[in-house]
C-alpha atoms as a PDB file:
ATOM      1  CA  UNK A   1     -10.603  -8.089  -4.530  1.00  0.00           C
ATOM      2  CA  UNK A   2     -11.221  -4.816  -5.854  1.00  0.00           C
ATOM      3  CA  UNK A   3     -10.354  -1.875  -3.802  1.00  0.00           C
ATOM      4  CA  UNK A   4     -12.757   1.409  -3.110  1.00  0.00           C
ATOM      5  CA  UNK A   5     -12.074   4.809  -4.361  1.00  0.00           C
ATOM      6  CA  UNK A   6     -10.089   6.412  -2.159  1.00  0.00           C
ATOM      7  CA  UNK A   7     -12.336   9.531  -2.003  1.00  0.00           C
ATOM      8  CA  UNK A   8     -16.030   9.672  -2.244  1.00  0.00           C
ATOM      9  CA  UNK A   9     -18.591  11.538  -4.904  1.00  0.00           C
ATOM     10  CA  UNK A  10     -19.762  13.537  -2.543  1.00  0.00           C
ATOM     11  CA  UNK A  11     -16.327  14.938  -2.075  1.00  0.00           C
ATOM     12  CA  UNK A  12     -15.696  15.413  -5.663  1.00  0.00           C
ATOM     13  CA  UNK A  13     -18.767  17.821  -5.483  1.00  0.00           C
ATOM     14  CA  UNK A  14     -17.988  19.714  -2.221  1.00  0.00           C
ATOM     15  CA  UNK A  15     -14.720  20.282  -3.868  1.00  0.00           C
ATOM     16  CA  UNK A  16     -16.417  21.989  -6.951  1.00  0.00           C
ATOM     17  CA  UNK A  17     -16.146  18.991  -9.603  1.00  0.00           C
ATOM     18  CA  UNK A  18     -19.463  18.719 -11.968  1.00  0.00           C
ATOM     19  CA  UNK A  19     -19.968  15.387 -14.042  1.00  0.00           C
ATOM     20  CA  UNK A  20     -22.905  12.198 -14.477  1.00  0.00           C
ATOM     21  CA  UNK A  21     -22.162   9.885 -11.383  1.00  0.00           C
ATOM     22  CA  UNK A  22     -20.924   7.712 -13.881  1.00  0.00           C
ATOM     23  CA  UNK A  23     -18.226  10.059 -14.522  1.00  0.00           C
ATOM     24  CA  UNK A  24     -17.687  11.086 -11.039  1.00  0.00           C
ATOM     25  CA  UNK A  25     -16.938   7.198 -10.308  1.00  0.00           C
ATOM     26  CA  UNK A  26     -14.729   6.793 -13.060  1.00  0.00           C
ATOM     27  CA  UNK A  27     -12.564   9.822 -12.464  1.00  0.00           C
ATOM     28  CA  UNK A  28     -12.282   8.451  -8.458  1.00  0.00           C
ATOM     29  CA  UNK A  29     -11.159   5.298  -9.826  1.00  0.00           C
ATOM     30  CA  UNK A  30      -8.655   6.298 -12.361  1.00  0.00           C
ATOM     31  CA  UNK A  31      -7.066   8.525  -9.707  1.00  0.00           C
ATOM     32  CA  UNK A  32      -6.995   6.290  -7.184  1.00  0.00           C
ATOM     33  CA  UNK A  33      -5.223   4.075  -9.451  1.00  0.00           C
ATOM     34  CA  UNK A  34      -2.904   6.199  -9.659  1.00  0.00           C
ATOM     35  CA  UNK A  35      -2.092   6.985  -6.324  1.00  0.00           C
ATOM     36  CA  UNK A  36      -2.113   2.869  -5.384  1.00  0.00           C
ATOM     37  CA  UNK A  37       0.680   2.656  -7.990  1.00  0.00           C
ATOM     38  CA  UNK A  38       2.828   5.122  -6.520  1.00  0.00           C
ATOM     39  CA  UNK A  39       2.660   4.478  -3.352  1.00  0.00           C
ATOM     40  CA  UNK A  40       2.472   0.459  -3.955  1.00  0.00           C
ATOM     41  CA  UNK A  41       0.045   0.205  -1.531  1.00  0.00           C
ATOM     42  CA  UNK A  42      -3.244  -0.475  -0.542  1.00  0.00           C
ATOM     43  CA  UNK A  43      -4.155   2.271   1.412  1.00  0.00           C
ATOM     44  CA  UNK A  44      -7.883   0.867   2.568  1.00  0.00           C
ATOM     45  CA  UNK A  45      -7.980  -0.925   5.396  1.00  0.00           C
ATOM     46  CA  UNK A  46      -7.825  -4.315   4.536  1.00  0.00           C
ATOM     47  CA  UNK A  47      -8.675  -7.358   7.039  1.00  0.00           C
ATOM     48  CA  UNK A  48      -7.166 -10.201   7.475  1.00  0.00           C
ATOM     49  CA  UNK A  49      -4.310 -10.644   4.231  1.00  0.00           C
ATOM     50  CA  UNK A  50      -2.325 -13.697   3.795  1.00  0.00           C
ATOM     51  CA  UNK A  51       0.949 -13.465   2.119  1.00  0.00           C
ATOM     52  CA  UNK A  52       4.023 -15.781   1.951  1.00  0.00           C
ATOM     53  CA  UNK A  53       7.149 -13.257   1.807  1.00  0.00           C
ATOM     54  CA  UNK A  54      10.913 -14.901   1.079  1.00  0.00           C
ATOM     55  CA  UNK A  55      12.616 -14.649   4.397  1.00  0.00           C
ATOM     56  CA  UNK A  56      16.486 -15.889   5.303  1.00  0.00           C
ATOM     57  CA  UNK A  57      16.812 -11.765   6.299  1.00  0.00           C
ATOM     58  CA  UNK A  58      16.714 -11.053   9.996  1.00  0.00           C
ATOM     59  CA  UNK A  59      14.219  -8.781   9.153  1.00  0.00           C
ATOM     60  CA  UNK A  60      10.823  -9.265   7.733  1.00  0.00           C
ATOM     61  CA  UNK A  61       9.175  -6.269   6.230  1.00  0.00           C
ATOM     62  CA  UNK A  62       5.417  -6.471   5.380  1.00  0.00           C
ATOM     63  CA  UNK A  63       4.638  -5.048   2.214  1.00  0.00           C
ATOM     64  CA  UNK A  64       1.195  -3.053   3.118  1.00  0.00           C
ATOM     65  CA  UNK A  65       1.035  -0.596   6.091  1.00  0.00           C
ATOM     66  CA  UNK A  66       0.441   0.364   8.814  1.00  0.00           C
ATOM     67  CA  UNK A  67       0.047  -2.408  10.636  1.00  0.00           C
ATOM     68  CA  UNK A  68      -3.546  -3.181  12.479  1.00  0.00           C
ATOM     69  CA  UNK A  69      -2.916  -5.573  15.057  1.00  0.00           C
ATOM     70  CA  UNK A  70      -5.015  -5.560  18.370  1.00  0.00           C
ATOM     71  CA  UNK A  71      -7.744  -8.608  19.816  1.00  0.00           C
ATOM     72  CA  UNK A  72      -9.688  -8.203  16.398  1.00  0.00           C
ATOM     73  CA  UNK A  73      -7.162  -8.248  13.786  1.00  0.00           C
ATOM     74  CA  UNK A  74      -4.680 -10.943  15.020  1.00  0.00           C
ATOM     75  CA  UNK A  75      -1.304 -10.851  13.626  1.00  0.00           C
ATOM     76  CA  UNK A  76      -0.572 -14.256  12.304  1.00  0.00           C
ATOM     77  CA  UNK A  77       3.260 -15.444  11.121  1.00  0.00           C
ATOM     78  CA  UNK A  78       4.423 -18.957  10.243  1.00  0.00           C
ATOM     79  CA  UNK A  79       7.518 -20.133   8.920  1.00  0.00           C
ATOM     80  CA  UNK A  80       7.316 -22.419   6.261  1.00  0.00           C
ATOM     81  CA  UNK A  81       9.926 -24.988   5.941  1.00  0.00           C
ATOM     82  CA  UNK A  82      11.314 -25.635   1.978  1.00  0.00           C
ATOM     83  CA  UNK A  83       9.901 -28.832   1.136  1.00  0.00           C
ATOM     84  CA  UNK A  84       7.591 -30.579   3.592  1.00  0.00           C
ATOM     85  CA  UNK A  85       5.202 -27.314   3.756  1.00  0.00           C
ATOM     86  CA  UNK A  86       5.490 -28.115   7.459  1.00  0.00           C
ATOM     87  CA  UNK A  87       5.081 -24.820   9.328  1.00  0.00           C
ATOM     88  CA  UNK A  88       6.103 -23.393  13.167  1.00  0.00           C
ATOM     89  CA  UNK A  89       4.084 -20.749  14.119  1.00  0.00           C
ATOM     90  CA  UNK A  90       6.105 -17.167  15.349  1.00  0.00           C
ATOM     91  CA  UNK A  91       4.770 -15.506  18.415  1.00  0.00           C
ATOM     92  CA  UNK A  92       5.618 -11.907  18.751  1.00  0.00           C
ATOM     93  CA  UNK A  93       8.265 -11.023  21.886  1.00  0.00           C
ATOM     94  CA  UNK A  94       9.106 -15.000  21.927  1.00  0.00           C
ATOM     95  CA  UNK A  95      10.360 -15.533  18.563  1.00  0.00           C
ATOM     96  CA  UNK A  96      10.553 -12.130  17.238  1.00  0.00           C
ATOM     97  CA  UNK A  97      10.020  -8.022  17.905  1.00  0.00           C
ATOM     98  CA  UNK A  98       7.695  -5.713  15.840  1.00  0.00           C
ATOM     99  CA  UNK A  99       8.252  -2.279  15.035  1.00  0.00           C
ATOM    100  CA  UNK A 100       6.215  -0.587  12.500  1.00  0.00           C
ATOM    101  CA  UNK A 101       5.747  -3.000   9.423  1.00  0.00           C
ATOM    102  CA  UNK A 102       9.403  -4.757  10.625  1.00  0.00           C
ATOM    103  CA  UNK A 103       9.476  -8.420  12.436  1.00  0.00           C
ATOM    104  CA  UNK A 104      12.938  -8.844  13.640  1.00  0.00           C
ATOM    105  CA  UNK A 105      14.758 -12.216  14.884  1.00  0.00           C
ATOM    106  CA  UNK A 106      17.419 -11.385  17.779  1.00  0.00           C
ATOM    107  CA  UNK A 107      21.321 -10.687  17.295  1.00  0.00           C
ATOM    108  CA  UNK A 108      22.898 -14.119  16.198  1.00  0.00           C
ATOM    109  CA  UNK A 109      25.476 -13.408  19.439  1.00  0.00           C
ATOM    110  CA  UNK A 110      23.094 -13.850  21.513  1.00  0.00           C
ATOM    111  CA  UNK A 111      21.839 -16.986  23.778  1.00  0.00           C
ATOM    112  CA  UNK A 112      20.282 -19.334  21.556  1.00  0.00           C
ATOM    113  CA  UNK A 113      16.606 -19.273  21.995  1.00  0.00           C
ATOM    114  CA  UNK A 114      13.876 -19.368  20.024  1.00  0.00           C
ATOM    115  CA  UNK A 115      14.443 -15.768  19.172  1.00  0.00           C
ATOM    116  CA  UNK A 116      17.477 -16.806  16.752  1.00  0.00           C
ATOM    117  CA  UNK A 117      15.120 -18.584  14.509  1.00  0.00           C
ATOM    118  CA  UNK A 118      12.941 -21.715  14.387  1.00  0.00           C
ATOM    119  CA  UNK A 119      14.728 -24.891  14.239  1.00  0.00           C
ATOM    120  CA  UNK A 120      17.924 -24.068  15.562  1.00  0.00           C
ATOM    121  CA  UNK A 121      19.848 -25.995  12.773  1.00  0.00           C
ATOM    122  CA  UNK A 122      19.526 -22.928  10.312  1.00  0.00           C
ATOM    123  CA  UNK A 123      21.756 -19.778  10.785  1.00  0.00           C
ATOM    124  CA  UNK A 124      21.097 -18.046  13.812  1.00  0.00           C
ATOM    125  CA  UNK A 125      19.295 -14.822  14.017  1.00  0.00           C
ATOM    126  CA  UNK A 126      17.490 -15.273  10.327  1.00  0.00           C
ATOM    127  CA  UNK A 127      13.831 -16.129   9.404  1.00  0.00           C
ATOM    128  CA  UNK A 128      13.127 -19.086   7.271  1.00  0.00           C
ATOM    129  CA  UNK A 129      13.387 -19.198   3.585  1.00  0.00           C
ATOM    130  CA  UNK A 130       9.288 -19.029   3.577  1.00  0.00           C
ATOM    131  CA  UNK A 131       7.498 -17.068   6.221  1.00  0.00           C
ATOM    132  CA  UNK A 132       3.592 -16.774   5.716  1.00  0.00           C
ATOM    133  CA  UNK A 133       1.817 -13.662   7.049  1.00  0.00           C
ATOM    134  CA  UNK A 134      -1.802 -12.675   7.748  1.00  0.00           C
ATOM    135  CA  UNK A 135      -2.476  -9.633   8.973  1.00  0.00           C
ATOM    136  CA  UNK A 136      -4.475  -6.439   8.428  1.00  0.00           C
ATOM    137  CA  UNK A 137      -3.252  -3.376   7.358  1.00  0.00           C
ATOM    138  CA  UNK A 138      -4.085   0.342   6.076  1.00  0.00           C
ATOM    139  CA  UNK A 139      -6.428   3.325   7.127  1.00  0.00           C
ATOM    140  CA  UNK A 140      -9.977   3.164   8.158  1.00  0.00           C
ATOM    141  CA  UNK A 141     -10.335   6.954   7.443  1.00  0.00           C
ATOM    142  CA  UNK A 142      -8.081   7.516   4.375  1.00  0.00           C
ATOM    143  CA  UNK A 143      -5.417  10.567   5.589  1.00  0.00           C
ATOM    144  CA  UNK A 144      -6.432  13.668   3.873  1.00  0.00           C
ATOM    145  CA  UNK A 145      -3.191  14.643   1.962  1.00  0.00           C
ATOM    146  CA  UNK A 146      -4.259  11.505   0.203  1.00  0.00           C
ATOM    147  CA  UNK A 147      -7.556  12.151  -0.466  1.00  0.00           C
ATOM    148  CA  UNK A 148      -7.024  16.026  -1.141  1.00  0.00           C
ATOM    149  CA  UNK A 149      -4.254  14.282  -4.034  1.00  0.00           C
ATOM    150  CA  UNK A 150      -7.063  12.136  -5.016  1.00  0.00           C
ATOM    151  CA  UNK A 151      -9.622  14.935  -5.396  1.00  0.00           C
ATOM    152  CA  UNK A 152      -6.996  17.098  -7.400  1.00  0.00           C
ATOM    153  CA  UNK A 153      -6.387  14.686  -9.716  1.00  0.00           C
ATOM    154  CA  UNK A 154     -10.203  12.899 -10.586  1.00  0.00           C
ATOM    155  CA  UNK A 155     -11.116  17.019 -11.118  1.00  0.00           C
ATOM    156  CA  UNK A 156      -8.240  17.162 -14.051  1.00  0.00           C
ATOM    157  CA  UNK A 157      -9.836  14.331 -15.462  1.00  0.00           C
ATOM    158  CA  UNK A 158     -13.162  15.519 -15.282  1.00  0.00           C
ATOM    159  CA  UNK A 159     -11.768  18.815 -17.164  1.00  0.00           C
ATOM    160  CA  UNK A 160     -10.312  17.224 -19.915  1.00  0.00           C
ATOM    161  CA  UNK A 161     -11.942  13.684 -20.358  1.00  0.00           C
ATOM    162  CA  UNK A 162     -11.113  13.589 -24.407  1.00  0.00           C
ATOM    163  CA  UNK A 163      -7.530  14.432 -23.147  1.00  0.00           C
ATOM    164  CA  UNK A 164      -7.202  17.400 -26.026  1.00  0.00           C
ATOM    165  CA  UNK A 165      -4.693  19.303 -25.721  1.00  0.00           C
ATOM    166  CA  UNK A 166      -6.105  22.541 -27.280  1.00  0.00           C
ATOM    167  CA  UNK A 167     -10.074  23.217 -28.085  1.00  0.00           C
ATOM    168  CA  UNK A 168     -11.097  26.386 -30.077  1.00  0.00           C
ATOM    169  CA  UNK A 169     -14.383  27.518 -30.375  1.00  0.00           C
ATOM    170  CA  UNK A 170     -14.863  30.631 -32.923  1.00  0.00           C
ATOM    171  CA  UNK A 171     -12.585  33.295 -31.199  1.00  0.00           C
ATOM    172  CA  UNK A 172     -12.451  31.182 -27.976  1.00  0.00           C
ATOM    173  CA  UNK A 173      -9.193  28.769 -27.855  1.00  0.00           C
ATOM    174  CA  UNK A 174      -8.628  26.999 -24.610  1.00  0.00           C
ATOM    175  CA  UNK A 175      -5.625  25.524 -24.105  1.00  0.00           C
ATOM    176  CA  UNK A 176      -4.983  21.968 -21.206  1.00  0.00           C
ATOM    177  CA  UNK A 177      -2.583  21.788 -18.801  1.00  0.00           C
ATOM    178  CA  UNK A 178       0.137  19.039 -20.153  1.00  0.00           C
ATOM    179  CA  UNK A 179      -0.994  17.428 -16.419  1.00  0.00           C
ATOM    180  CA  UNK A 180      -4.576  16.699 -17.822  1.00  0.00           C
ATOM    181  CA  UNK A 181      -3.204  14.962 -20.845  1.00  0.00           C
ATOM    182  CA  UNK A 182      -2.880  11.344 -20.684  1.00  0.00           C
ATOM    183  CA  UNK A 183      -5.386  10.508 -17.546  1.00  0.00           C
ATOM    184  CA  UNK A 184      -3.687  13.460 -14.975  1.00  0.00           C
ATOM    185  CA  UNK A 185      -0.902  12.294 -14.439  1.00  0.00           C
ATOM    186  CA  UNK A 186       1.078  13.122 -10.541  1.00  0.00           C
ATOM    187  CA  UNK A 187       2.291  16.304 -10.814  1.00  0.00           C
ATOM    188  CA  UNK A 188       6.027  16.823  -8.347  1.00  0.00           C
ATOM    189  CA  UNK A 189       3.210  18.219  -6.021  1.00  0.00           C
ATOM    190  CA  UNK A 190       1.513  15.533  -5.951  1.00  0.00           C
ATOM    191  CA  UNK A 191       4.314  12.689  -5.171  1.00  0.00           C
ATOM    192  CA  UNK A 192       5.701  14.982  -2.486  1.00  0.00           C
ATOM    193  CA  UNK A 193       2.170  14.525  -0.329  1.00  0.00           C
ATOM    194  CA  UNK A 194       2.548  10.933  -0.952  1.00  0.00           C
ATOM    195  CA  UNK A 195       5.670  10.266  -0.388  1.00  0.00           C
ATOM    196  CA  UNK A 196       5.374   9.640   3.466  1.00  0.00           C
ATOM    197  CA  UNK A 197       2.948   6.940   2.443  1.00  0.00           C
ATOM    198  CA  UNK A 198       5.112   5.234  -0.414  1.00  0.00           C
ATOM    199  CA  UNK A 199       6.674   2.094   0.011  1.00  0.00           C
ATOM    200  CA  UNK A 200      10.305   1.375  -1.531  1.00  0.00           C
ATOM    201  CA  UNK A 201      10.520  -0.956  -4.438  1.00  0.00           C
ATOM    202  CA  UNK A 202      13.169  -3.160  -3.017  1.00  0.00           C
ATOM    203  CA  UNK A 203      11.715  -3.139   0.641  1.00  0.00           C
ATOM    204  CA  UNK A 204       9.978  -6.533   0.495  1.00  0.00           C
ATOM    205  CA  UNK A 205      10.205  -9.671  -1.463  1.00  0.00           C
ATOM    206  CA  UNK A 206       7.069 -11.805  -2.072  1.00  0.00           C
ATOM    207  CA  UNK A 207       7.996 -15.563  -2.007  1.00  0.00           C
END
């Protein structure tokens, strides 16, 4: 499924960027590229996502966030035994806790209950080697550091589309920022707005 621009036209224009619509679009798209690979994450709001994450941790971090859980947007979680495919459904504050983007089994010195993990012949405390998740995650209005980054960089591609480096016309030489080169890169400015909103590379494992 493709994802939307994460800015609009119209705000490319408010903030003083000129182009077709064509190249409006384009320049959203490219930088919201951008920005998705950084951050490794969505960042639209996104309903209803399945995923099957390796577990055997005692926690379980889901890759997209935040989290959107309420009567509309369920939060689904199964484990998924090895070979069978048979799978035992996880109910939050029975067989685990949630905080943020984290499902957590209970301390394997505690009581044995359900909490430890789902049959109770594994290790205690641990989720199964397969746990499948659906749930919905991300923003329904995009945070604006994001879309200001967004903005900032679709307007250096919009300045330098050929990508030149230097133009001269007659006695007139204009010379690009290195940052417009090469589809605008993220400037250090740029990653230090998103950085709140950037997910670790090693912080989830998909099965």
């Amino acid at each position: 499924m493709a994802l939307p621009p994460l800015a609009t036209a119209a705000d490319l224009q408010t903030a003083g960027a000129t182009g077709s619509a064509e190249a409006l679009e384009l320049a959203l798209r490219r930088a919201s590229a951008r920005v998705r690979r950084y951050t490794r994450q969505d960042i639209t709001f996104v309903e209803n996502d399945t995923v099957v994450l390796a577990g055997g941790e005692r926690v379980l971090r889901l890759p997209q966030a935040p989290l959107v859980v309420d009567a509309s947007h369920p939060l689904v979680v199964a484990e998924v035994a090895d070979f069978s495919g048979i799978e035992w459904p996880a109910v939050e504050d029975r067989d685990y806790s949630r905080v943020g983007n984290e499902l957590t089994r209970g301390y394997p010195w505690q009581a044995p209950s359900r909490l430890m993990g789902w049959p109770w012949n594994r290790a205690l405390g641990t989720w199964a080697p397969k746990v499948r998740v659906t749930y919905s995650h991300g923003y329904m209005d995009i945070p604006e550091d994001i879309v200001d980054v967004v903005l900032d960089l679709a307007t250096m591609n919009l300045a330098n589309p050929e990508n030149l480096r230097q133009v001269s016309i007659d006695d007139y030489t204009r010379t690009y920022a290195a940052e417009t080169i090469g589809s605008a890169a993220l400037t250090k400015h740029h990653k230090d707005a998103l950085r709140p909103f950037r997910r670790s590379a090693f912080s989830v494992v998909l099965s």
